[in-house]
PDB file of N, CA and C in Angstrom:
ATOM      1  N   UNK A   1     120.265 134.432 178.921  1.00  0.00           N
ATOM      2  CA  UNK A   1     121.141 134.595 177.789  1.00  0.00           C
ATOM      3  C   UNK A   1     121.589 136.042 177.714  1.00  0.00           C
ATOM      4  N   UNK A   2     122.822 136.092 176.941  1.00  0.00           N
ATOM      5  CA  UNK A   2     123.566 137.621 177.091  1.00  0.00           C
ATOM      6  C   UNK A   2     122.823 138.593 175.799  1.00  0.00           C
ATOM      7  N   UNK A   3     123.612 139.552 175.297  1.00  0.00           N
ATOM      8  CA  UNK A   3     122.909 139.580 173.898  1.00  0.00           C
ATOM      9  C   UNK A   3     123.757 139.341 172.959  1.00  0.00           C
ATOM     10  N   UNK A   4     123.182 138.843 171.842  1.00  0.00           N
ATOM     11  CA  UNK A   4     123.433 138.347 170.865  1.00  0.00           C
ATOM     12  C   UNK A   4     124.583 138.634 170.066  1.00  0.00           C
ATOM     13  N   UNK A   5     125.954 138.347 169.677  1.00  0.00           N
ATOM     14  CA  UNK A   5     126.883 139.396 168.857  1.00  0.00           C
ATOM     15  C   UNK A   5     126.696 138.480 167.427  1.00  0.00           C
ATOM     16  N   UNK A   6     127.414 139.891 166.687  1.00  0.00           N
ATOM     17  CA  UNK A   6     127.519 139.067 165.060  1.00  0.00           C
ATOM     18  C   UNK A   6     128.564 138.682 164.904  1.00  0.00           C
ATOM     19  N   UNK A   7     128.733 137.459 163.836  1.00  0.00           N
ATOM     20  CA  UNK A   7     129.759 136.953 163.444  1.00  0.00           C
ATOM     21  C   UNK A   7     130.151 137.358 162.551  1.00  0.00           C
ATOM     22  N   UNK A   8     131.048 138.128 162.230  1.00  0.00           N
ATOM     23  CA  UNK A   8     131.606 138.519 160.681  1.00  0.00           C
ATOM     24  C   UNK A   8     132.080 137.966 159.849  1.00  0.00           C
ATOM     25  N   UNK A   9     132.090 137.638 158.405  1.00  0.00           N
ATOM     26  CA  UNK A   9     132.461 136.969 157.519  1.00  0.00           C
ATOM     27  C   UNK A   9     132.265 135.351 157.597  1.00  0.00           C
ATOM     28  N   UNK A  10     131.084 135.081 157.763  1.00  0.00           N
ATOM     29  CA  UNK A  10     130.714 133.901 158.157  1.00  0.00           C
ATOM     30  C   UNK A  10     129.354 133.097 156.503  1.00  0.00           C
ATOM     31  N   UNK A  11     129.313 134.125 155.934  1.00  0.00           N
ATOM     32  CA  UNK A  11     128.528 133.614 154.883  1.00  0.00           C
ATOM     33  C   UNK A  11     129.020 132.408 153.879  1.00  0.00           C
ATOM     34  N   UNK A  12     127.781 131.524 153.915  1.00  0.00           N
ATOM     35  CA  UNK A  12     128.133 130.017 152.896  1.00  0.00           C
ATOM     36  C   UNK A  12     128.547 129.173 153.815  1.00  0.00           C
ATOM     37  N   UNK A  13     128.352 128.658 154.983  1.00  0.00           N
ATOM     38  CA  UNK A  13     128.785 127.793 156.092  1.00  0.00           C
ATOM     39  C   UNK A  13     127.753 126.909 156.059  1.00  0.00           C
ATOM     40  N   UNK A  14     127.871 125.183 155.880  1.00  0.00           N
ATOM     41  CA  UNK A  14     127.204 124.420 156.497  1.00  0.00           C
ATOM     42  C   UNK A  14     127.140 124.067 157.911  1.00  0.00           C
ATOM     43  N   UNK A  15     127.968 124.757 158.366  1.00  0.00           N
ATOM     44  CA  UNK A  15     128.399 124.270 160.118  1.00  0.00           C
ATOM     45  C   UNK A  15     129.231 125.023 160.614  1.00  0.00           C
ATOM     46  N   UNK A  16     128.630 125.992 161.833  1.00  0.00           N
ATOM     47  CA  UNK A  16     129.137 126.379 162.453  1.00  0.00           C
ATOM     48  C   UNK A  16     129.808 125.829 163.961  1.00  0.00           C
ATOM     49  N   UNK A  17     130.823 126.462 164.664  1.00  0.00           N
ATOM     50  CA  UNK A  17     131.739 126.315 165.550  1.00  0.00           C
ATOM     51  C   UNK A  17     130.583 126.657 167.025  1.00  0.00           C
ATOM     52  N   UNK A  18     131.224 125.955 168.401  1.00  0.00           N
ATOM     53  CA  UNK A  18     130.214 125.842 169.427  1.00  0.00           C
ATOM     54  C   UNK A  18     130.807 127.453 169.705  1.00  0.00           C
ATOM     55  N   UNK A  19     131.782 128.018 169.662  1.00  0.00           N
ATOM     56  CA  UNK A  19     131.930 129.103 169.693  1.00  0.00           C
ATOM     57  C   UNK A  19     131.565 130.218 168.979  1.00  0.00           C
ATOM     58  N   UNK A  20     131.472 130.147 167.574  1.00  0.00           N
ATOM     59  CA  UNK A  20     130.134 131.222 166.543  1.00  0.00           C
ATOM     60  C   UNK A  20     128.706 130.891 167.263  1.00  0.00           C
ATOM     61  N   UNK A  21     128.600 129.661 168.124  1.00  0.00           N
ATOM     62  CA  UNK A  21     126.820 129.426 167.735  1.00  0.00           C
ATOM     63  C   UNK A  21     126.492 130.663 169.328  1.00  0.00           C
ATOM     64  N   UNK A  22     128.150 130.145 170.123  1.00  0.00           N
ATOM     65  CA  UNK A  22     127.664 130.646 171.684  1.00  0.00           C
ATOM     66  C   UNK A  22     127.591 132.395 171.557  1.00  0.00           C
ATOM     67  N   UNK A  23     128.543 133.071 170.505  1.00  0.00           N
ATOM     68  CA  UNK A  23     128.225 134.519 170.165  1.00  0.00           C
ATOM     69  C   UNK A  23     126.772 134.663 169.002  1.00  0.00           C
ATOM     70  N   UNK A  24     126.469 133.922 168.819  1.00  0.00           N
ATOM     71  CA  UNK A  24     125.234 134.006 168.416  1.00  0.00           C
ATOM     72  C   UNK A  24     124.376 134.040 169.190  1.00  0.00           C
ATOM     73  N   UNK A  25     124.189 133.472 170.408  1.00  0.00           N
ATOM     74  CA  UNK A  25     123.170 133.003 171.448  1.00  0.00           C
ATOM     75  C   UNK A  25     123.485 134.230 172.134  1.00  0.00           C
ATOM     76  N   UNK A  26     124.647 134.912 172.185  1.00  0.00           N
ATOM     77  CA  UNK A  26     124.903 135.601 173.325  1.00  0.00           C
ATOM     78  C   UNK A  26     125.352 134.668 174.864  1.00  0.00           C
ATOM     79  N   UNK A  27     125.952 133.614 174.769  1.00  0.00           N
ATOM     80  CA  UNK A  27     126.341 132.644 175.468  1.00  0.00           C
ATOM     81  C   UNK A  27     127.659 131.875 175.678  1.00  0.00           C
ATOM     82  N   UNK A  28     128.063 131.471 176.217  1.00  0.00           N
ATOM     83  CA  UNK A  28     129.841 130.981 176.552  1.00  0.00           C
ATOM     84  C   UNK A  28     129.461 129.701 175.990  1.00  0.00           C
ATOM     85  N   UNK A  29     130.934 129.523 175.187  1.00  0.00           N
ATOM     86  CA  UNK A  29     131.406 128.201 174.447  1.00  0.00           C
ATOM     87  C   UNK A  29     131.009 126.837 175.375  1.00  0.00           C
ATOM     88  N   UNK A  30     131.298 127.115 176.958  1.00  0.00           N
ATOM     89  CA  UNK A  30     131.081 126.095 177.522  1.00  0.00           C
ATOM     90  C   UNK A  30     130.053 125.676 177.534  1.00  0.00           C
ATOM     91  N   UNK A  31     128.971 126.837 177.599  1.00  0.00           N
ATOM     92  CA  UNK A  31     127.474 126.399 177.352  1.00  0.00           C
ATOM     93  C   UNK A  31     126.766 125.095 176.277  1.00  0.00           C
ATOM     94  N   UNK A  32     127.026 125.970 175.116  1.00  0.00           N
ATOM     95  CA  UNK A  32     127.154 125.388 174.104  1.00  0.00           C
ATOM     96  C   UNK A  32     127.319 124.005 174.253  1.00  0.00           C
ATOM     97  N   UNK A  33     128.700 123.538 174.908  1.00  0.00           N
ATOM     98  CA  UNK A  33     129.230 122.506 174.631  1.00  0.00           C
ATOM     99  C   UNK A  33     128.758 121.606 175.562  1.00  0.00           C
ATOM    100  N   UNK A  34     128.408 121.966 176.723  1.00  0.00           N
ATOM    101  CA  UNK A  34     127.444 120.819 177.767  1.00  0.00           C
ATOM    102  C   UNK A  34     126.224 121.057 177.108  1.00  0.00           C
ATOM    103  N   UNK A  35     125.698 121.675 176.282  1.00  0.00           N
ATOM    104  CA  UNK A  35     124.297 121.288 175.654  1.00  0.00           C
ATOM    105  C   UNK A  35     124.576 120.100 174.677  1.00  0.00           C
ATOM    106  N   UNK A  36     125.636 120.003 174.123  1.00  0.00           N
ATOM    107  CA  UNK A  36     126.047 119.162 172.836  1.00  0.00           C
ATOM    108  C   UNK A  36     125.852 118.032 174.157  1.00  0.00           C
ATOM    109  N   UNK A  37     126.660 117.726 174.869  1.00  0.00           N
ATOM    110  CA  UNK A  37     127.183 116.936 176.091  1.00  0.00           C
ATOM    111  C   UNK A  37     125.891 116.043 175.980  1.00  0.00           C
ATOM    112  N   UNK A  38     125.139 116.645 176.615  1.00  0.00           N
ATOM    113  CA  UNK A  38     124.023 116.305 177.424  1.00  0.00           C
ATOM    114  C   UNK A  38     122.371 115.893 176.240  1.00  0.00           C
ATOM    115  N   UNK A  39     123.265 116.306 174.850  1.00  0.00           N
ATOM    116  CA  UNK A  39     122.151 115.918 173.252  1.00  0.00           C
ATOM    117  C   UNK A  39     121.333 116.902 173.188  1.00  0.00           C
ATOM    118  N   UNK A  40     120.753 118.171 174.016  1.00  0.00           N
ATOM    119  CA  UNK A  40     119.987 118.926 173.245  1.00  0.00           C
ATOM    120  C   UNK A  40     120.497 119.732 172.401  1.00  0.00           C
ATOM    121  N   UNK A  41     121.861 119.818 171.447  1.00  0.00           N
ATOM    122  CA  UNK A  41     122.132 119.922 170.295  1.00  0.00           C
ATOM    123  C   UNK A  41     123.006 119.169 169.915  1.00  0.00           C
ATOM    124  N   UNK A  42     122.264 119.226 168.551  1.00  0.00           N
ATOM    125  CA  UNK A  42     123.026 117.844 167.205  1.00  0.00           C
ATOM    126  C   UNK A  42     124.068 117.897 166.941  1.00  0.00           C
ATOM    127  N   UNK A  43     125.716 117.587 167.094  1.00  0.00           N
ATOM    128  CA  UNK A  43     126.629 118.166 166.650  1.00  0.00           C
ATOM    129  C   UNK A  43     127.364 116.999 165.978  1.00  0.00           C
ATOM    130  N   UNK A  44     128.775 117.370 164.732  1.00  0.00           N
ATOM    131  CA  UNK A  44     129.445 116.465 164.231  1.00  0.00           C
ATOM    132  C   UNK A  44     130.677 116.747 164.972  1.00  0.00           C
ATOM    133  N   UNK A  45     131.215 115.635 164.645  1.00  0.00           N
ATOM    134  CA  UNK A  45     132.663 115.509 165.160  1.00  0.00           C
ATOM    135  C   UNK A  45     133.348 115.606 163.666  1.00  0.00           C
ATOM    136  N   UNK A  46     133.917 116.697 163.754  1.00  0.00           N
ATOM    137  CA  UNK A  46     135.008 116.645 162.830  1.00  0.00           C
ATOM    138  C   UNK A  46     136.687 117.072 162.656  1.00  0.00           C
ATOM    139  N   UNK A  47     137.356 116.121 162.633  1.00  0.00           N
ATOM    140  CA  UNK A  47     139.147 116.620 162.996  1.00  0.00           C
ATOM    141  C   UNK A  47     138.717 116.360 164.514  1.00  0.00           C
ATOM    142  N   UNK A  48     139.293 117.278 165.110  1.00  0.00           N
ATOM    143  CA  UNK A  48     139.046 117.795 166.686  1.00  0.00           C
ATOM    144  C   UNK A  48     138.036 118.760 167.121  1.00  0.00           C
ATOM    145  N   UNK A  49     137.100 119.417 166.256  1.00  0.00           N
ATOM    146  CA  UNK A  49     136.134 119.732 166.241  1.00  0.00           C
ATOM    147  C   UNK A  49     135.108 119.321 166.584  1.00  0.00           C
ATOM    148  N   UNK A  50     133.820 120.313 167.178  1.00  0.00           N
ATOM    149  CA  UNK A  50     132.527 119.718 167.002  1.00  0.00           C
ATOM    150  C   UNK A  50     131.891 121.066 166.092  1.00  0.00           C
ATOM    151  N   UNK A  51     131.152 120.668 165.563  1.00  0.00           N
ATOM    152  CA  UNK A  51     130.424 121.358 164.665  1.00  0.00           C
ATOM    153  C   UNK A  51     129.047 120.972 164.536  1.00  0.00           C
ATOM    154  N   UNK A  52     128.219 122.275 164.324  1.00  0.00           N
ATOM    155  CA  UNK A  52     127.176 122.216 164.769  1.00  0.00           C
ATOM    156  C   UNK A  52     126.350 122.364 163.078  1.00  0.00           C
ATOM    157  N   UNK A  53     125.811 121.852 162.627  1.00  0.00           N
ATOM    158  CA  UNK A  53     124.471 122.055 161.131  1.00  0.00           C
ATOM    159  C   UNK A  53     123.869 123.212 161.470  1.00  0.00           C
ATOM    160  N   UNK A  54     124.053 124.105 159.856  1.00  0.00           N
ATOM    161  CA  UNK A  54     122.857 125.170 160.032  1.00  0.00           C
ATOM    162  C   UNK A  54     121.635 125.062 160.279  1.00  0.00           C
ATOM    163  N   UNK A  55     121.145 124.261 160.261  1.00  0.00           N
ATOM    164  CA  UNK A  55     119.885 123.324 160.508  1.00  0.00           C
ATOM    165  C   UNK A  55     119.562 123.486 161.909  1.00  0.00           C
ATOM    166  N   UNK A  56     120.431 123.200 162.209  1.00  0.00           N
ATOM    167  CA  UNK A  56     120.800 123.322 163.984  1.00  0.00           C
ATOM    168  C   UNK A  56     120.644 124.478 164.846  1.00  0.00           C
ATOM    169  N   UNK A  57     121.390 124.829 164.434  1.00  0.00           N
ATOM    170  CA  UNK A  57     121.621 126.741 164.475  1.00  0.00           C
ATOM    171  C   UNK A  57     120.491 127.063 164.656  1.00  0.00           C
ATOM    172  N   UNK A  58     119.717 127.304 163.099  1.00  0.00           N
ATOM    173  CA  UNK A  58     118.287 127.502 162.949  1.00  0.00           C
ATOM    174  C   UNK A  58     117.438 127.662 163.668  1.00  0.00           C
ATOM    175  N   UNK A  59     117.486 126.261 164.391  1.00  0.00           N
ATOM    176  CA  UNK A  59     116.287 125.462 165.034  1.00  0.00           C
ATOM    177  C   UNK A  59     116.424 126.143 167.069  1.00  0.00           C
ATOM    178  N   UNK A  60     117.727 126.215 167.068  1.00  0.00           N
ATOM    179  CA  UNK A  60     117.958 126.976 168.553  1.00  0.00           C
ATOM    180  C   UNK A  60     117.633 128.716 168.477  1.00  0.00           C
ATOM    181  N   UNK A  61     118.143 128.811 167.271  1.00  0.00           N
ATOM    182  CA  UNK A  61     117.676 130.739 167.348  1.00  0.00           C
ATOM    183  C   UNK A  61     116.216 130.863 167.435  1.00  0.00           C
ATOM    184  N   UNK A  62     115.548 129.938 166.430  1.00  0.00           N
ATOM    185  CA  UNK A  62     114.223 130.261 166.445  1.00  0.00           C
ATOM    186  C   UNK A  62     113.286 129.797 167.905  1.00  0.00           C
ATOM    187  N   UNK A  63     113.805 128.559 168.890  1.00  0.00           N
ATOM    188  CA  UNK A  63     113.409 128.391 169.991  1.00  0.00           C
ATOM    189  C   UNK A  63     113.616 129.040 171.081  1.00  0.00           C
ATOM    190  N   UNK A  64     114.645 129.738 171.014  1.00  0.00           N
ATOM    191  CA  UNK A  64     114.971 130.640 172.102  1.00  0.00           C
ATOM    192  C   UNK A  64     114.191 132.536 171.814  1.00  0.00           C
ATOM    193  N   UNK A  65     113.530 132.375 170.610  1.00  0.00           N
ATOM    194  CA  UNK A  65     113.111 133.614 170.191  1.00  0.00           C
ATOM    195  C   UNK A  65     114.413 134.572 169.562  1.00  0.00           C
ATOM    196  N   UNK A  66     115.048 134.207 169.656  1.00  0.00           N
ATOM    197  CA  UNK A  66     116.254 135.069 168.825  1.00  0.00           C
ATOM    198  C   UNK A  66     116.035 135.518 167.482  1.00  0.00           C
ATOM    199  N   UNK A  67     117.065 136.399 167.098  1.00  0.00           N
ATOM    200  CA  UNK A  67     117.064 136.849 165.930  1.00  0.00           C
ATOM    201  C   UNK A  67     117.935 135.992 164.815  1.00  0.00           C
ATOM    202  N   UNK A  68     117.141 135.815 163.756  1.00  0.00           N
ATOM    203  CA  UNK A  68     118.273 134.927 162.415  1.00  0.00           C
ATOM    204  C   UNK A  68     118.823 135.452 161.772  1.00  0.00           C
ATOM    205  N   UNK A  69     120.341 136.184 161.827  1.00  0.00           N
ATOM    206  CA  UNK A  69     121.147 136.918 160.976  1.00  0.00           C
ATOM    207  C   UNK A  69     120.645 136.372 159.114  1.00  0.00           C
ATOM    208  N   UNK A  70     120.523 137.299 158.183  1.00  0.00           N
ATOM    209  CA  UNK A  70     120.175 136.939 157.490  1.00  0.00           C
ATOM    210  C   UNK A  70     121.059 136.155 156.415  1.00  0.00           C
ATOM    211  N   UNK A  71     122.252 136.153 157.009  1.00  0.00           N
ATOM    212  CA  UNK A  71     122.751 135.450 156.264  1.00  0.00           C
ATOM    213  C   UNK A  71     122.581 134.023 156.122  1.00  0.00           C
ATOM    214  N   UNK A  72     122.476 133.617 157.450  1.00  0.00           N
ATOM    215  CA  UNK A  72     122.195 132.087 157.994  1.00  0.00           C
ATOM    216  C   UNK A  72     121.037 131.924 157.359  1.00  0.00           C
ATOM    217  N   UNK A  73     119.885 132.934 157.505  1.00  0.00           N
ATOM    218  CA  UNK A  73     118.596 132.314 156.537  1.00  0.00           C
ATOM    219  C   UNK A  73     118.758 132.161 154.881  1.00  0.00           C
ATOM    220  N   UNK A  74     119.639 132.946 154.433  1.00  0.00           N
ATOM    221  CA  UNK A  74     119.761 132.981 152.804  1.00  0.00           C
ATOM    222  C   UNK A  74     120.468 131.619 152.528  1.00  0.00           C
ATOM    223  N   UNK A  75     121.604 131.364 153.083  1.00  0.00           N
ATOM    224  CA  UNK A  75     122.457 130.106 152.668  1.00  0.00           C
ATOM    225  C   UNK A  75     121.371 128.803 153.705  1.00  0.00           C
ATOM    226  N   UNK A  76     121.139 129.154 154.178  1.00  0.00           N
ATOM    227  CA  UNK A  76     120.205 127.191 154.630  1.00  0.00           C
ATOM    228  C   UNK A  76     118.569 127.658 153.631  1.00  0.00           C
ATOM    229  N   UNK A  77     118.379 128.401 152.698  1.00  0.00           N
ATOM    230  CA  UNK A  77     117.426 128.311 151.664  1.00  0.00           C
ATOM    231  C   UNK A  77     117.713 127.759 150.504  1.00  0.00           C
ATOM    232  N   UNK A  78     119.478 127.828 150.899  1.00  0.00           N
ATOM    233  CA  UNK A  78     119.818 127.404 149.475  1.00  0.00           C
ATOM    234  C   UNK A  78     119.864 126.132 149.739  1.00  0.00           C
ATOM    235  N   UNK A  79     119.896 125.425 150.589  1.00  0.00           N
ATOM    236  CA  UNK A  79     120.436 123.823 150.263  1.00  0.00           C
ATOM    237  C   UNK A  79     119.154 123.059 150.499  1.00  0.00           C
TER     238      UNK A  79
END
């Protein structure tokens, strides 16, 4: 994995984009998206979108040892 970038102005999101999650990971969109592919992440289909649950998010930052921007931890405390 690359390192990690921040997403700016991203606070209050139930679902992020395979592209916020892959600059989160420090990782390419395509990545992301053959992981969705292949089910080791949960994603919705929405419009033409896939979108991924903060829940989700969560659960990959904390398995890969990454860091949890704190925003992502404040708003998935709230729900």
């Amino acid at each position: 994995m690359g390192k990690p970038r921040k997403i700016s102005g991203k606070r209050n999101k139930e679902f992020l984009s395979a592209q916020e999650l892959a600059l989160l990971m420090g990782l390419s969109r395509q990545t992301i998206r053959n992981w969705i592919d292949k089910g080791d992440i949960r994603a919705q289909q929405m419009g033409h979108s896939l979108k991924i649950p903060v829940h989700e998010v969560l659960r990959l930052l904390r398995h890969y040892g990454l860091p949890v921007p704190g925003w992502l931890k404040d708003w998935h405390a709230r729900l």
